[in-house]
Protein backbone atom coordinates (compact mmCIF):
# COMPACT_ATOMS: atom_id res chain seq x y z
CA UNK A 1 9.06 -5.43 -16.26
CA UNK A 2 7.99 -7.35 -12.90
CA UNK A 3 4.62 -6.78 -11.57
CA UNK A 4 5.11 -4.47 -9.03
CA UNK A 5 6.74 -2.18 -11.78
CA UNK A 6 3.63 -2.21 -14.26
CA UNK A 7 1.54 -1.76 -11.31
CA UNK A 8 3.52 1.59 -9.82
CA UNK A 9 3.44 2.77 -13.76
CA UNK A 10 -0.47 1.87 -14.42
CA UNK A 11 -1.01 3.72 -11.22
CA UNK A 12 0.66 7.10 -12.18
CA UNK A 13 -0.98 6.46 -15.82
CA UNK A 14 -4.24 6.45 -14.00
CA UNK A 15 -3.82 8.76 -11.55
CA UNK A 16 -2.41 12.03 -13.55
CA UNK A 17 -5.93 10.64 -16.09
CA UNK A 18 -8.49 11.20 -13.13
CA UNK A 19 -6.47 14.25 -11.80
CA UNK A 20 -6.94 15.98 -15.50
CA UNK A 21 -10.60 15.25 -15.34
CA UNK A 22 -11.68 15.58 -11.85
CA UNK A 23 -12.27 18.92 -9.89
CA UNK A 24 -11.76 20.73 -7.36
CA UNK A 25 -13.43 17.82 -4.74
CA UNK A 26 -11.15 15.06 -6.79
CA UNK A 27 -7.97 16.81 -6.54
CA UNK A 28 -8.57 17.70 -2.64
CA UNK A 29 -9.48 13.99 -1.27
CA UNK A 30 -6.19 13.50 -3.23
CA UNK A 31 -4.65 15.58 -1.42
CA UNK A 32 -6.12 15.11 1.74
CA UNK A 33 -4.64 11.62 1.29
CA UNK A 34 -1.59 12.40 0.51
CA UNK A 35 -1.19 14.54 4.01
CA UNK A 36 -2.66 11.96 6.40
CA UNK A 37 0.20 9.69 5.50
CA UNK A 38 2.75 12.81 6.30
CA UNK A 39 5.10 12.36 9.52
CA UNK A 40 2.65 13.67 12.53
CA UNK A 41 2.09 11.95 16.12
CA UNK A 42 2.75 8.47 14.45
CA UNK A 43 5.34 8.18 12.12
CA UNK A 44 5.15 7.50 8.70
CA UNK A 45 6.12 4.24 8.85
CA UNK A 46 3.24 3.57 11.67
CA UNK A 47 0.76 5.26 8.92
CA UNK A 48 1.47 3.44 5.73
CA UNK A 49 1.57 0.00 8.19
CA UNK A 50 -1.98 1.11 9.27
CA UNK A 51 -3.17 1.97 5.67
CA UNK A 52 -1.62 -1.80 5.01
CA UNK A 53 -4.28 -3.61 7.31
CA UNK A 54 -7.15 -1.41 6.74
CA UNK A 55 -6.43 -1.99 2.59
CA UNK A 56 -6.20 -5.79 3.57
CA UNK A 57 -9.22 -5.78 5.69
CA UNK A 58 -10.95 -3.89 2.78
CA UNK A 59 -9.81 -6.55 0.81
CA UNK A 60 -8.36 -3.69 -2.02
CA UNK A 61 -5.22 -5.40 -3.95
CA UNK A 62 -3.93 -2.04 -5.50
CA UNK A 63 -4.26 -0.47 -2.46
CA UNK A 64 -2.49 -3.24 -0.41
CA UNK A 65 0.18 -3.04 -3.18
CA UNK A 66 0.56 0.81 -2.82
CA UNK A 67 1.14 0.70 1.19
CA UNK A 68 3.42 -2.55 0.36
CA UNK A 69 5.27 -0.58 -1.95
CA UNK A 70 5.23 2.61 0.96
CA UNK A 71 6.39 0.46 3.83
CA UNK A 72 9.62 -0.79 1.65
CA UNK A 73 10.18 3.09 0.98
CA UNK A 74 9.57 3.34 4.41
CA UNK A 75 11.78 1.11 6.05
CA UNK A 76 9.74 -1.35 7.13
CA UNK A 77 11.57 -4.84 8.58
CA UNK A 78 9.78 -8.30 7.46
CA UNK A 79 9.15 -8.79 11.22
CA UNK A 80 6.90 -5.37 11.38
CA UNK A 81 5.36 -6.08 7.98
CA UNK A 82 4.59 -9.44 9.07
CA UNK A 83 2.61 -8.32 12.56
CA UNK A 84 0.87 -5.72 10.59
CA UNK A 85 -0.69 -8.48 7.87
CA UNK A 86 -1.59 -11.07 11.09
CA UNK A 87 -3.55 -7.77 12.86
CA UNK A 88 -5.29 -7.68 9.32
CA UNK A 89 -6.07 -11.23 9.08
CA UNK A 90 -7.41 -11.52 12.66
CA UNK A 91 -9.31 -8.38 11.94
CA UNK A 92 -10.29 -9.40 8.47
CA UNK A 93 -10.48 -13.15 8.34
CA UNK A 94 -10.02 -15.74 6.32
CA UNK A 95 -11.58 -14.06 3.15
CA UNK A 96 -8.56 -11.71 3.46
CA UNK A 97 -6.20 -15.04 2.62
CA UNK A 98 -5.79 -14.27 -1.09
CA UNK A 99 -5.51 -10.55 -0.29
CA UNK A 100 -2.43 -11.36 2.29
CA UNK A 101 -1.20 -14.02 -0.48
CA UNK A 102 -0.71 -10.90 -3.12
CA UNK A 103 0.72 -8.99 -0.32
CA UNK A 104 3.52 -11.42 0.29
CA UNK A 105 4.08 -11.81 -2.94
CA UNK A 106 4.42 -8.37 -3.75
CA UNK A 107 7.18 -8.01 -0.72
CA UNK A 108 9.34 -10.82 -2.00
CA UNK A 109 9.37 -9.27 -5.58
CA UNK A 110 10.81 -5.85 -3.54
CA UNK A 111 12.99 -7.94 -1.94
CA UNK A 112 14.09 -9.64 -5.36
CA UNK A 113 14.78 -6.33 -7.18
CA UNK A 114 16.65 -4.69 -3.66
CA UNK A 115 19.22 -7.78 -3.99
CA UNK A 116 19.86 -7.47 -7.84
């Protein structure tokens, strides 16, 4: 299982465990965040690119791996992913480095598994 896999299945894991606990102001930021990344004015695509950098500039790696794993489902081209992460690391700064390092890292693995 690569790394990206055990992260996508610790995530649901996790996720259905705080949705059977939390309430009723749980489950709606949940799904307040699922709708924000719905096609509107900007297209999904734009969204999960935008959730990228702010998740790099907030220096969160699961949450840098979830929109990594959103802008492959997405479509996203290694030129747009690539002028997303250098907004975040002029934004960010160098302490986002070993954030942007995972990033890349994750990308190349989705790249790996897409060519197998």
């Amino acid at each position: 299982m690569t790394t990206i896999e055990e992260f996508q299945k610790d995530r649901e894991k996790l996720n259905d465990l705080v949705l059977d606990f939390g309430g009723k102001s749980i489950k709606r930021f949940y799904n307040l965040d699922n709708q924000v990344y719905q096609e509107g004015a900007l297209t999904g695509a734009t969204k999960e690119l935008i959730g990228l950098v702010a998740s790099l500039v907030l220096r969160c790696d699961d949450c840098v791996a979830y929109h990594i794993l959103q802008c492959r489902d997405a479509g996203i081209t290694d030129g747009q992913l690539e002028e997303a992460l250098s907004i975040g690391l002029v934004v960010g700064g160098s302490i986002t480095i070993p954030h942007l390092r995972r990033a890349v890292e994750k990308w190349n693995e989705l790249k790996g598994e897409e060519g197998t």
